[in-house]
C-alpha atoms as a PDB file:
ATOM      1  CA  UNK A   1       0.000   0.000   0.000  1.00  0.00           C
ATOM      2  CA  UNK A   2       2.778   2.339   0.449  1.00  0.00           C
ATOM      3  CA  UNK A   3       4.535   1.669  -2.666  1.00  0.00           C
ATOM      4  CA  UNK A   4       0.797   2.995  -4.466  1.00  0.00           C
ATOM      5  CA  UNK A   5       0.401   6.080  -1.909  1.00  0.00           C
ATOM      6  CA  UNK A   6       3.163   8.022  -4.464  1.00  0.00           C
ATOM      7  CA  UNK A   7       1.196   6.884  -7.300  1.00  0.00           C
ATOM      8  CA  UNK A   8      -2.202   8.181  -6.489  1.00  0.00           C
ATOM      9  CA  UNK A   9      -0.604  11.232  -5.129  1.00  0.00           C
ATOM     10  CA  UNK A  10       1.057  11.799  -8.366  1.00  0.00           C
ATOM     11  CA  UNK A  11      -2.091  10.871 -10.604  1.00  0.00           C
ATOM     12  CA  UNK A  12      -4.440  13.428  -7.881  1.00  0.00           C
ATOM     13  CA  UNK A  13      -1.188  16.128  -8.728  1.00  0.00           C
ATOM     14  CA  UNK A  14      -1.669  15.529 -12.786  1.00  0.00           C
ATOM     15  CA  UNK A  15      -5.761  15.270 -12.706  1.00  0.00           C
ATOM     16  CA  UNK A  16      -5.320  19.408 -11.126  1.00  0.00           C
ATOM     17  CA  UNK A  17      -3.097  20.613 -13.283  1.00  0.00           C
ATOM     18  CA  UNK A  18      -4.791  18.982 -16.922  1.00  0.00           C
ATOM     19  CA  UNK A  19      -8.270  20.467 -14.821  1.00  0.00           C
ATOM     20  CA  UNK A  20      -6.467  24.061 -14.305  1.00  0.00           C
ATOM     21  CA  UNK A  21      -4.768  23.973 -17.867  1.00  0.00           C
ATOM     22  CA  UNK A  22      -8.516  23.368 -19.464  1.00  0.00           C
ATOM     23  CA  UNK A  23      -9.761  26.515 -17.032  1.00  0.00           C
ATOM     24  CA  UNK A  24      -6.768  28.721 -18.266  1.00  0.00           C
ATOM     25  CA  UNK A  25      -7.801  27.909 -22.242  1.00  0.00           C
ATOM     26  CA  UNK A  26     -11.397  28.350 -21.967  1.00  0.00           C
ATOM     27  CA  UNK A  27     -10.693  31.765 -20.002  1.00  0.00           C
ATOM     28  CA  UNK A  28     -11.959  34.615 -22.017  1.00  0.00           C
ATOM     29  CA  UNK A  29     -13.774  32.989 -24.648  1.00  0.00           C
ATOM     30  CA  UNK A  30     -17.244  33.359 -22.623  1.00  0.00           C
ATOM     31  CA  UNK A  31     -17.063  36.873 -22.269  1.00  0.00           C
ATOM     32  CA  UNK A  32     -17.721  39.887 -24.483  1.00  0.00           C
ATOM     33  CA  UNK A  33     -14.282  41.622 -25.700  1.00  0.00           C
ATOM     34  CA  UNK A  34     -13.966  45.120 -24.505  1.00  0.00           C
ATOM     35  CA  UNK A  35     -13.629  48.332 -27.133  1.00  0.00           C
ATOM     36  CA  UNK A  36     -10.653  50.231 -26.877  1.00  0.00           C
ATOM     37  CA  UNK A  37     -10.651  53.143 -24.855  1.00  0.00           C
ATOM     38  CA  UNK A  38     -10.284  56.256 -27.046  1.00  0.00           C
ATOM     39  CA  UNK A  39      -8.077  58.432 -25.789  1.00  0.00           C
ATOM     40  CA  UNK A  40      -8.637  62.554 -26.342  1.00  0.00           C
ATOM     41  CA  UNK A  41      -5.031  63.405 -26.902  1.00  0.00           C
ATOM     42  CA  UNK A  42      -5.440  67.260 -26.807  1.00  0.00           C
ATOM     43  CA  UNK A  43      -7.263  66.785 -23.286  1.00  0.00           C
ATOM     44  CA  UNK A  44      -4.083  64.510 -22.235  1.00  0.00           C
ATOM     45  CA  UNK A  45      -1.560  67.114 -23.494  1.00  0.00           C
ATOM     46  CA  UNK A  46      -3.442  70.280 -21.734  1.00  0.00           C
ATOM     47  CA  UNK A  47      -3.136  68.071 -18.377  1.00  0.00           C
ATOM     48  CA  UNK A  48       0.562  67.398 -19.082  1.00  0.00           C
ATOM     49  CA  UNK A  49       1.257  71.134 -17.813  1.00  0.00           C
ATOM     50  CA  UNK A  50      -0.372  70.847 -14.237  1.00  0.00           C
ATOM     51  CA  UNK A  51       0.482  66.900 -13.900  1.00  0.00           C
ATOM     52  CA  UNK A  52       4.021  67.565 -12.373  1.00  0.00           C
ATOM     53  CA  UNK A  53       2.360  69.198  -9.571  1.00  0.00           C
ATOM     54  CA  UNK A  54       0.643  66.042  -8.511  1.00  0.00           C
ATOM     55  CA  UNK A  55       3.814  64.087  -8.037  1.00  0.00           C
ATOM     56  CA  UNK A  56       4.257  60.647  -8.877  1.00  0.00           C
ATOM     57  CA  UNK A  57       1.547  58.791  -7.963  1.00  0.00           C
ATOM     58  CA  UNK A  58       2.712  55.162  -7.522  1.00  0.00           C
ATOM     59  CA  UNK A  59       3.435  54.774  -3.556  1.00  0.00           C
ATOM     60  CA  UNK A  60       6.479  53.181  -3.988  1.00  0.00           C
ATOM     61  CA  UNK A  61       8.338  56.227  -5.015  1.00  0.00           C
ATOM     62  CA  UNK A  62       6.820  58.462  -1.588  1.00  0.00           C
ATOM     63  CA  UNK A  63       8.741  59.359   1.317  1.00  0.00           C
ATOM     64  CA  UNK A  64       8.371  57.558   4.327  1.00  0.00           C
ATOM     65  CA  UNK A  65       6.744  59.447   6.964  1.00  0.00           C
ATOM     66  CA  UNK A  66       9.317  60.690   9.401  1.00  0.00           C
ATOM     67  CA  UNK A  67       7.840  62.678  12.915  1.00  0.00           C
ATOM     68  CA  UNK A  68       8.960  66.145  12.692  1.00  0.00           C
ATOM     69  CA  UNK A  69       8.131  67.020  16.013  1.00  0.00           C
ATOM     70  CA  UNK A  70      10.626  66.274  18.896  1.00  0.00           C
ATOM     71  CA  UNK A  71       8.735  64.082  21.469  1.00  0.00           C
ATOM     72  CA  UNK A  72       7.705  65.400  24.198  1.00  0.00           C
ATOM     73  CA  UNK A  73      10.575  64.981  27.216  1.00  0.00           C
ATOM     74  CA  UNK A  74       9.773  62.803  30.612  1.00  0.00           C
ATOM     75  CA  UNK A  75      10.203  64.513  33.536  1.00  0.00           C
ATOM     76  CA  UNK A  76      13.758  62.140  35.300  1.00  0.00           C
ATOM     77  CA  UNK A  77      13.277  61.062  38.768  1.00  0.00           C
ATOM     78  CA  UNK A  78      16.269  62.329  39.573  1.00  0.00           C
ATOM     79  CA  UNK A  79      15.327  66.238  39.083  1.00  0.00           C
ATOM     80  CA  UNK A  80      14.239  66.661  42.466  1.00  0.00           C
ATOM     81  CA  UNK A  81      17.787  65.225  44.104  1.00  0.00           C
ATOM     82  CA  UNK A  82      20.075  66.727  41.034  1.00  0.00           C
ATOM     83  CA  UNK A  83      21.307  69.561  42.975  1.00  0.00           C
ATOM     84  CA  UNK A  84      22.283  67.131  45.625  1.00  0.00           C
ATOM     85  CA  UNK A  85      23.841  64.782  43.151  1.00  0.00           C
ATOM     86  CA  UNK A  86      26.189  67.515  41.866  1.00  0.00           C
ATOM     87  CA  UNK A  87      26.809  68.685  45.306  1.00  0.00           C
ATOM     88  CA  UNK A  88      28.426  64.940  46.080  1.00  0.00           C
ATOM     89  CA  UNK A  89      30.190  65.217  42.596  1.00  0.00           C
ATOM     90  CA  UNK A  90      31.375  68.182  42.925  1.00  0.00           C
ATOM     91  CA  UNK A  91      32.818  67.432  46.214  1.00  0.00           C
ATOM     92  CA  UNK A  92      33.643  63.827  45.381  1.00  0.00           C
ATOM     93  CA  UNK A  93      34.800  63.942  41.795  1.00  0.00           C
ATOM     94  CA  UNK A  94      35.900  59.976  41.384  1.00  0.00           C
ATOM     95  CA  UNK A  95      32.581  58.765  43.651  1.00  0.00           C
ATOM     96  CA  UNK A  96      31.367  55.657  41.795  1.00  0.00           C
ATOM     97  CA  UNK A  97      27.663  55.693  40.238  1.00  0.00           C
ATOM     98  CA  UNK A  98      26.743  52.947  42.804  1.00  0.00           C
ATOM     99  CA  UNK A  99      27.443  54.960  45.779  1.00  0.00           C
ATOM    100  CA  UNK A 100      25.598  57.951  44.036  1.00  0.00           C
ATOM    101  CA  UNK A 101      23.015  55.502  44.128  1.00  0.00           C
ATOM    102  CA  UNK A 102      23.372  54.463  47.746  1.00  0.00           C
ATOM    103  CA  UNK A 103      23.003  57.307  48.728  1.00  0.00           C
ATOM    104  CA  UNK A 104      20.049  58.582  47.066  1.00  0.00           C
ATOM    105  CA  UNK A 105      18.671  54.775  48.827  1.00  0.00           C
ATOM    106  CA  UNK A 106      19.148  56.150  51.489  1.00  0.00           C
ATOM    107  CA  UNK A 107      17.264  59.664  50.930  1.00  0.00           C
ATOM    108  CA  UNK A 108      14.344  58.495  49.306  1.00  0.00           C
ATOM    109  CA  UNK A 109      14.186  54.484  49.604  1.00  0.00           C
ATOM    110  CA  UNK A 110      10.411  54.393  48.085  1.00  0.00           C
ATOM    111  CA  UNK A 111      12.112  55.658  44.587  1.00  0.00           C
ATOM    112  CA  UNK A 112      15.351  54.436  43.856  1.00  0.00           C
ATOM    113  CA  UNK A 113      15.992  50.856  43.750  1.00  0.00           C
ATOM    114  CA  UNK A 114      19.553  49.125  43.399  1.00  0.00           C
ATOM    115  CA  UNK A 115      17.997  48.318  39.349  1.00  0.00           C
ATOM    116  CA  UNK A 116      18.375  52.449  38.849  1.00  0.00           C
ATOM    117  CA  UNK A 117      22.031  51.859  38.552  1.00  0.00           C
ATOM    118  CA  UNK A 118      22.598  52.196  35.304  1.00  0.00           C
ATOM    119  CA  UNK A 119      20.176  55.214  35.582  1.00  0.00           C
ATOM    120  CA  UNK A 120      22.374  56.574  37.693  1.00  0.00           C
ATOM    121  CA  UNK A 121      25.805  55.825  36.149  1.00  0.00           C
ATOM    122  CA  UNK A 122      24.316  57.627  32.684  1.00  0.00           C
ATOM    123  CA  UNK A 123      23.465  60.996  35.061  1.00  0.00           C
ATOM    124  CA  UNK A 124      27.276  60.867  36.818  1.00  0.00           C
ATOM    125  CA  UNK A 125      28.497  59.968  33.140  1.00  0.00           C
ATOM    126  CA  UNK A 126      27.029  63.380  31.662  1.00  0.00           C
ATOM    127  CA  UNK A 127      27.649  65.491  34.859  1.00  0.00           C
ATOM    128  CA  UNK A 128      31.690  64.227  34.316  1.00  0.00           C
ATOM    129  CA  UNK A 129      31.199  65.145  30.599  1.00  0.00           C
ATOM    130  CA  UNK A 130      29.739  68.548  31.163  1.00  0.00           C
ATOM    131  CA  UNK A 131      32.707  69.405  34.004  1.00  0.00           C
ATOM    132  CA  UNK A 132      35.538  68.066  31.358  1.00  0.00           C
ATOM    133  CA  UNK A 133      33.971  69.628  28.698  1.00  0.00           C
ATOM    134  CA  UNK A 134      34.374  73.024  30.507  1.00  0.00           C
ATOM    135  CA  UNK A 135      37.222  72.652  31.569  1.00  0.00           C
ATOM    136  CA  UNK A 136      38.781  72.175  27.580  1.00  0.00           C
ATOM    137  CA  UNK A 137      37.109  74.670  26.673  1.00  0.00           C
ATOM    138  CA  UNK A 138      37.863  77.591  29.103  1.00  0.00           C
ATOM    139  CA  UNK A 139      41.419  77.024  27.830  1.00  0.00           C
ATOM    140  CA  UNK A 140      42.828  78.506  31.050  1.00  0.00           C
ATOM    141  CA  UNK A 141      43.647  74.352  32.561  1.00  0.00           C
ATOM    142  CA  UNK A 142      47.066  74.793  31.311  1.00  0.00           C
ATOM    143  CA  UNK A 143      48.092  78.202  32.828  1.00  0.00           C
ATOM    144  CA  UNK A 144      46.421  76.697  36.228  1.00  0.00           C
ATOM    145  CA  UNK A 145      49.282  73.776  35.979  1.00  0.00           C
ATOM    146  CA  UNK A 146      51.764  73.763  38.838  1.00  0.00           C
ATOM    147  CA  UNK A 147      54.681  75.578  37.863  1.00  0.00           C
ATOM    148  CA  UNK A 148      57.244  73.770  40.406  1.00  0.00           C
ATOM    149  CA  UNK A 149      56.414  70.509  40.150  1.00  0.00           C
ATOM    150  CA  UNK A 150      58.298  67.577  42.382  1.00  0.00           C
ATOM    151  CA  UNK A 151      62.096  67.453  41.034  1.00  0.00           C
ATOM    152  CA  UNK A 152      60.605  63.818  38.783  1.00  0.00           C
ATOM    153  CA  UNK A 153      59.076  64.517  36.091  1.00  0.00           C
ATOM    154  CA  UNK A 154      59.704  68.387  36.160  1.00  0.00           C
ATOM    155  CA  UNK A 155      60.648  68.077  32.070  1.00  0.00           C
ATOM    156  CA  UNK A 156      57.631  66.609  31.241  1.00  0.00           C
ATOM    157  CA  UNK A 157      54.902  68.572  33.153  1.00  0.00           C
ATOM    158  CA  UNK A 158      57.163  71.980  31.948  1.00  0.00           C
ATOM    159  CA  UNK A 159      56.446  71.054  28.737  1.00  0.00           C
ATOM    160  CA  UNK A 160      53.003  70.349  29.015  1.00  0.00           C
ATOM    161  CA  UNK A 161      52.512  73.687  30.495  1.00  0.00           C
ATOM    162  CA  UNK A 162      53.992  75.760  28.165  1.00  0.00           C
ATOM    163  CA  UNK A 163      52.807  75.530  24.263  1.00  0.00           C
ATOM    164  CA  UNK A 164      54.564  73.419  21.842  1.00  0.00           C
ATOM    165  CA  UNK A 165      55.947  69.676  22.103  1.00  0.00           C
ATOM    166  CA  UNK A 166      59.190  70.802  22.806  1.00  0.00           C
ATOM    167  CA  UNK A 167      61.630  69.540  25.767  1.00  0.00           C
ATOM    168  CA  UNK A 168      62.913  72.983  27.281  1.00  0.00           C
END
């Protein structure tokens, strides 16, 4: 019985496609043929001149819709403790993000949980961007350099403060 199962499958596979091949040749010759559609060419050419305006109309060639708009910003749970925050950076510079965190535990326990931490760490991460990135850019961290350094090293951080690259 198995060795027939292919068989009949085949033969039920060959009966379809004669029955589909006898639909596909006898398609169209029950209906009426259409008449051309005339087409007004001086109508078509006077809408040539305002057609541009329309754009092309096949939606393959439109521009994705992109949201102009800036969304609207969530208030951060950490804008009521920020002034603190900066306070302990400001006095702590190197503080970790997790005791930032521990401590703002300890303030407010029913907000901050030990999964803010990476919450956290992208606020100290900023606040450390911000500081460096006024402290390049006031330009006056070189002149603030110590000018007698320890008796190692006094080439190298001599050169650093004064301009140039070279050993004086």
């Amino acid at each position: 019985m198995e060795a027939s199962d292919p068989v009949m499958l085949f033969t039920g596979i060959r009966v379809a496609q004669e029955e589909l091949g006898n639909r596909v040749d006898r398609r169209g010759l029950s209906s009426t043929p259409e008449e051309p559609v005339v087409i007004d060419l001086q109508r078509f050419a006077a809408s040539l001149k305002t057609a541009w305006q329309a754009g092309e109309t096949r939606p393959t060639h439109r521009r994705p819709y992109r949201r102009t708009k800036p969304y609207p910003k969530r208030p951060s749970m950490f804008e009521p403790h920020e002034a603190q925050i900066k306070a302990w950076l400001e006095a702590e510079p190197a503080i970790p993000a997790a005791t930032v965190l521990q401590r703002l535990m300890d303030a407010d326990p029913s907000r901050f949980r030990t999964r803010s931490l990476r919450m956290v760490q992208r606020v100290v991460k900023a606040w450390r961007a911000d500081v460096m990135g006024r402290i390049i850019l006031d330009g006056d961290w070189i002149k603030r350099m110590p000018t007698c350094p320890s008796a190692a090293g006094a080439e190298i951080v001599h050169s650093i403060a004064t301009p140039g690259n070279i050993l004086r």
